[in-house]
Protein backbone atom coordinates (compact mmCIF):
# COMPACT_ATOMS: atom_id res chain seq x y z
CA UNK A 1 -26.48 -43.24 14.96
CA UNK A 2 -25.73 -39.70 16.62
CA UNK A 3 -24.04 -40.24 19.66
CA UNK A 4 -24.51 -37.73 22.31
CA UNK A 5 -22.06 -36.54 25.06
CA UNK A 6 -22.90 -35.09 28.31
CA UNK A 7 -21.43 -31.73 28.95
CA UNK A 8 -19.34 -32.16 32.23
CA UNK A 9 -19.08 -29.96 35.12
CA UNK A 10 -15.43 -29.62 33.68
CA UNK A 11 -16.70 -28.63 30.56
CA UNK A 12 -18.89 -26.09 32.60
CA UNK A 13 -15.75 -24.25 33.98
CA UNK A 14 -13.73 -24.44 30.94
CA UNK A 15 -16.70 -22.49 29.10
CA UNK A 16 -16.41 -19.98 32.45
CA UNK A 17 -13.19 -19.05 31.28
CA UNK A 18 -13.60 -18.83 27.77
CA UNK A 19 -16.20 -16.41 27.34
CA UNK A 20 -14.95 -13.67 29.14
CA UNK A 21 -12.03 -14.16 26.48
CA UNK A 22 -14.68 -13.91 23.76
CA UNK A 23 -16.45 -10.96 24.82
CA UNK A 24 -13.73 -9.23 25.17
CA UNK A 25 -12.50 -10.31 21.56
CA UNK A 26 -16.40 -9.48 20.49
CA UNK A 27 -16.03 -5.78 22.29
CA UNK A 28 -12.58 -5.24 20.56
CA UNK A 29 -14.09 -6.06 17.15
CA UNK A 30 -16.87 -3.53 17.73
CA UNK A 31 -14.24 -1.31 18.67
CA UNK A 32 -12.18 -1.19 15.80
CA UNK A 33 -15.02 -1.05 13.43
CA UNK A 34 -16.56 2.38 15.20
CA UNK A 35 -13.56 3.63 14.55
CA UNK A 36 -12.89 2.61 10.70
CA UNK A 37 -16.28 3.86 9.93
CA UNK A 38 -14.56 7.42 11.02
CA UNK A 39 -13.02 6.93 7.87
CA UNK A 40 -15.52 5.98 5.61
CA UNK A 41 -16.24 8.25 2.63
CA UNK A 42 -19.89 9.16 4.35
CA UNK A 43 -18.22 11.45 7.15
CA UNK A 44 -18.67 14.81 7.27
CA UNK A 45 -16.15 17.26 6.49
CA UNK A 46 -13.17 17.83 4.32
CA UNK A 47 -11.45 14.99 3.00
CA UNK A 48 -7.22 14.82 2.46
CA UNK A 49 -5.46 11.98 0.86
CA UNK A 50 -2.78 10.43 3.09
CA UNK A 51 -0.51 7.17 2.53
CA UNK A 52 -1.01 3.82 3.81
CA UNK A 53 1.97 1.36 4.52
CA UNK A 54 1.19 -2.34 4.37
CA UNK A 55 2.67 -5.61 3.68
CA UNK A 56 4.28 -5.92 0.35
CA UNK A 57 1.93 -8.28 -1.34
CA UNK A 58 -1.32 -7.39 0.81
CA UNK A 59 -2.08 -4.15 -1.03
CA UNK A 60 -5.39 -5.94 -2.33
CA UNK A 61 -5.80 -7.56 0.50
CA UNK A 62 -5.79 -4.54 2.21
CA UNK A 63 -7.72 -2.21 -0.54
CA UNK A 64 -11.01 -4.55 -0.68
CA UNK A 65 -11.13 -4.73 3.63
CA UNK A 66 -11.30 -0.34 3.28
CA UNK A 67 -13.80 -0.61 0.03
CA UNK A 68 -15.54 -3.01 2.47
CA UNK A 69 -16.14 -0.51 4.84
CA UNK A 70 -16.86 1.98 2.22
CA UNK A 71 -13.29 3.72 2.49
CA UNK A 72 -11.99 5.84 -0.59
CA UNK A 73 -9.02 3.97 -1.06
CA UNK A 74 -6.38 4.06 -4.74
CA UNK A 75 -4.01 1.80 -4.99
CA UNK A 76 -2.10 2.52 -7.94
CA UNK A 77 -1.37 -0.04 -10.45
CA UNK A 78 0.39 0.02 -13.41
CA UNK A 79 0.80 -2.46 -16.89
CA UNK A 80 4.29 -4.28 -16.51
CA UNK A 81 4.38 -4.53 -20.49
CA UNK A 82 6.61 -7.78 -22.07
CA UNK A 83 9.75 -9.03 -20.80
CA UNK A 84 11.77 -11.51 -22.22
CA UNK A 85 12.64 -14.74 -19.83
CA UNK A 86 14.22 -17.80 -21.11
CA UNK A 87 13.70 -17.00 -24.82
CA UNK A 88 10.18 -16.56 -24.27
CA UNK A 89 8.17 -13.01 -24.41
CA UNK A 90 5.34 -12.89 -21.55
CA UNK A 91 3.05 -10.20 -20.02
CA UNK A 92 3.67 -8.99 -17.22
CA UNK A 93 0.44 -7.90 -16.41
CA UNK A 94 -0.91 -5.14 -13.91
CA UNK A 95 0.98 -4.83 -10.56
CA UNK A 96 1.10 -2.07 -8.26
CA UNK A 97 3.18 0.45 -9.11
CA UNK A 98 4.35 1.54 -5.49
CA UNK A 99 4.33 -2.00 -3.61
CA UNK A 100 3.60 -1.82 0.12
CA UNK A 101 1.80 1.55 -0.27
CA UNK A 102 -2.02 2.54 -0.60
CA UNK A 103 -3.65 5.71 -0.88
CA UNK A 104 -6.80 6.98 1.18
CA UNK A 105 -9.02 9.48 0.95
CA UNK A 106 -10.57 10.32 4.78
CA UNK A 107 -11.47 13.18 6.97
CA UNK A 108 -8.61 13.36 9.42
CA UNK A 109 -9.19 12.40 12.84
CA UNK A 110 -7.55 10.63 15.61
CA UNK A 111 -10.05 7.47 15.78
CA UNK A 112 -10.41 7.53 11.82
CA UNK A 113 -6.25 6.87 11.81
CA UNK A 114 -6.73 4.17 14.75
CA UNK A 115 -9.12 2.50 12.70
CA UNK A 116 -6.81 2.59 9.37
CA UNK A 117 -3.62 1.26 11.40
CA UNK A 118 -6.41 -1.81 12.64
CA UNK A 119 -6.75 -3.50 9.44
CA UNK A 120 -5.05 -6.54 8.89
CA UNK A 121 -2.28 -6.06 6.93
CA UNK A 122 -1.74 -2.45 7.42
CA UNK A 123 1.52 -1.79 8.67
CA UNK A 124 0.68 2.23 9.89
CA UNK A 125 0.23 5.54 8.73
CA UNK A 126 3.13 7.47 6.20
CA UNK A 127 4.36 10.14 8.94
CA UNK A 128 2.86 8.72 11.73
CA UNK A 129 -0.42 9.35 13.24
CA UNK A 130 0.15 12.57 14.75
CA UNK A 131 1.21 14.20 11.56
CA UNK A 132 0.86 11.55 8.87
CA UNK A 133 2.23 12.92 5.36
CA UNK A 134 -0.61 14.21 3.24
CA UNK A 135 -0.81 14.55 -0.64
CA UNK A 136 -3.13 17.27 -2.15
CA UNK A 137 -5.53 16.44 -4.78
CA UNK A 138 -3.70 18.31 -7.86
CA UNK A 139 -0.90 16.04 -7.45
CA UNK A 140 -2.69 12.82 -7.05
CA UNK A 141 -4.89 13.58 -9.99
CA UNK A 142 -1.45 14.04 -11.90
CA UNK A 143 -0.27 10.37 -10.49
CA UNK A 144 -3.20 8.99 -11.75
CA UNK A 145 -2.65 10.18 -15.17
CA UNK A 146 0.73 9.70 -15.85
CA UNK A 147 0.25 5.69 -14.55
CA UNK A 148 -2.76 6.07 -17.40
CA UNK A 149 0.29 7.04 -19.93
CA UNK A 150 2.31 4.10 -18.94
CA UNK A 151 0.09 1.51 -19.02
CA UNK A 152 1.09 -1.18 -21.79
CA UNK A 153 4.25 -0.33 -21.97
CA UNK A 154 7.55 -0.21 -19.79
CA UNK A 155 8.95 3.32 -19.18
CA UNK A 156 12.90 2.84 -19.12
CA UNK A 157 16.39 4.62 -18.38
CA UNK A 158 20.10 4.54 -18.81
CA UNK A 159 20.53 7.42 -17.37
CA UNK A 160 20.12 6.04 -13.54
CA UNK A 161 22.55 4.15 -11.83
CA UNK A 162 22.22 2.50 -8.08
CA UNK A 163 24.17 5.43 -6.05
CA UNK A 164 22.24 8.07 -7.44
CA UNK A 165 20.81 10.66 -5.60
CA UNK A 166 16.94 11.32 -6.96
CA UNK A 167 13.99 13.23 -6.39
CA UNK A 168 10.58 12.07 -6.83
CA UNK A 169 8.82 14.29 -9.50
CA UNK A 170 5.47 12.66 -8.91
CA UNK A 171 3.29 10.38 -6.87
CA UNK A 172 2.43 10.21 -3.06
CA UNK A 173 6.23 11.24 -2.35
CA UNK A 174 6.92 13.63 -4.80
CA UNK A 175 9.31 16.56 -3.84
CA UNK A 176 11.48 13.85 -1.78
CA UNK A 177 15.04 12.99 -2.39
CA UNK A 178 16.53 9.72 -1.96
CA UNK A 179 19.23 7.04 -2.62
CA UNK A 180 19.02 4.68 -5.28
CA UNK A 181 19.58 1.30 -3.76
CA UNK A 182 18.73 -0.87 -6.84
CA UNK A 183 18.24 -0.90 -10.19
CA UNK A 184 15.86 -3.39 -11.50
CA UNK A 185 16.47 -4.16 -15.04
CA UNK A 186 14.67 -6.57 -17.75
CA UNK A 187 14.88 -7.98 -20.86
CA UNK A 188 12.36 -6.43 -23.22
CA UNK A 189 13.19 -7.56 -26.50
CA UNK A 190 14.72 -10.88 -27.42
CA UNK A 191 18.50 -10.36 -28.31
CA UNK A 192 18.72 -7.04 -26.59
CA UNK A 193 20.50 -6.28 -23.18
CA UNK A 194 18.27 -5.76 -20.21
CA UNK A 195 17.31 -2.09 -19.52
CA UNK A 196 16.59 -0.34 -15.86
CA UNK A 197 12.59 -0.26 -15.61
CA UNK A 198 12.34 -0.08 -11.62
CA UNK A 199 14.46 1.33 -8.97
CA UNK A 200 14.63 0.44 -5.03
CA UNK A 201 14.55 4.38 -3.64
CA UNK A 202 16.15 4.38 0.37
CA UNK A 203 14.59 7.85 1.49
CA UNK A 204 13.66 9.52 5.32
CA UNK A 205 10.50 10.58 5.78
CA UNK A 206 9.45 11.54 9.28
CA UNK A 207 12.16 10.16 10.92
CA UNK A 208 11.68 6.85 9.71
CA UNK A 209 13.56 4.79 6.70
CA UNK A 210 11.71 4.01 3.47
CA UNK A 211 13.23 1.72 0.58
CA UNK A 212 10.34 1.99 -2.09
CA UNK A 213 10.11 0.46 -5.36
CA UNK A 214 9.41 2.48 -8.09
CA UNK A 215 8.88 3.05 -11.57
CA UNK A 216 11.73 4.96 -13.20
CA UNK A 217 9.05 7.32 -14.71
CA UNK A 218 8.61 9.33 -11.13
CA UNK A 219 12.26 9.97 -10.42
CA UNK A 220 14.10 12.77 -11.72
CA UNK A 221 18.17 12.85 -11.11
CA UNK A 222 19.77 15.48 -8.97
């Protein structure tokens, strides 16, 4: 038996208040998705590459929400090879290669970066939106190929050491100098030591700190 309940006239002023709320949270939605559609791939004009910061761990997350609103978007990935733990050799499979960054490809404009910075998971612009830090298209086609060299295997060094001052030879932050902070090493082979395959990179960038993880392959020693 469906049982039916009267709406009350308490019911009636309780739904008074609440729509207003959701209006307003139906006019903000429209809002923000005007202005991500600035920076879909359709818009006219010239487009530059430019670096997203999100959460470490929502770089997917935060890739198929742009492809979803048909934004050029790369987040670069690369094979993590074998590593030895407990005795036992395991893939590590594909990972990003720069965690808590994304690439995009948009015409720049001031509603295209307010829609960008509205995504869930997006943490803001490299640089900031009044001059957020661009990457031209030689270079980026140059990161794309050297992560193609890497894949299935893990690039590593003795020659870096936490300490060390670096530069980043390529990728979205090449021509940058940094700290090291950390050396992440791994056992690759059973028996042998662990090697350095990552490294934690403390750098300044528009006034603001970044502590980036990446592959050894992109740093050179100064």
């Amino acid at each position: 038996m469906i049982m039916q309940r009267k709406i009350t006239m308490a019911d009636k002023v309780d739904m008074d208040r609440l729509m207003p709320a959701l209006e307003r949270s139906a006019n903000l939605r429209r809002i923000k998705s005007t202005m991500l559609s600035m920076a879909s791939a359709n818009q006219p004009g010239i487009r530059e590459w430019f670096v997203l910061h999100t959460m470490t761990g929502g770089e997917k997350t935060v890739e198929s929400a742009l492809k979803a609103q048909h934004v050029h978007t790369y987040l670069p990935t690369v094979e993590g090879g074998k590593m030895v733990i407990r005795h036992r050799v395991v893939n590590r499979g594909s990972r990003p290669a720069l965690p808590g960054y994304i690439l995009v490809s948009v015409v720049p404009s001031s509603a295209a970066f307010s829609g960008l910075r509205c995504v869930d998971g997006v943490i803001g612009l490299v640089g900031g939106s009044e001059k957020p830090h661009k990457i031209n298209d030689a270079d980026v086609i140059r990161f794309k190929a050297l992560l193609g060299q890497l894949e299935g295997s893990s690039v590593h060094s003795e020659k870096f050491a936490k300490g060390d001052m670096v530069r980043f030879e390529e990728g979205p932050f090449i021509g940058y100098s940094g700290r090291i902070a950390k050396i992440r090493k791994l056992s690759l082979r059973r028996g042998e030591a662990p090697v350095g395959v990552e490294a934690i990179v403390e750098l300044r960038l528009a006034d603001v700190e970044h502590s980036i993880t990446t592959p050894l392959a992109l740093l050179e020693k100064l």
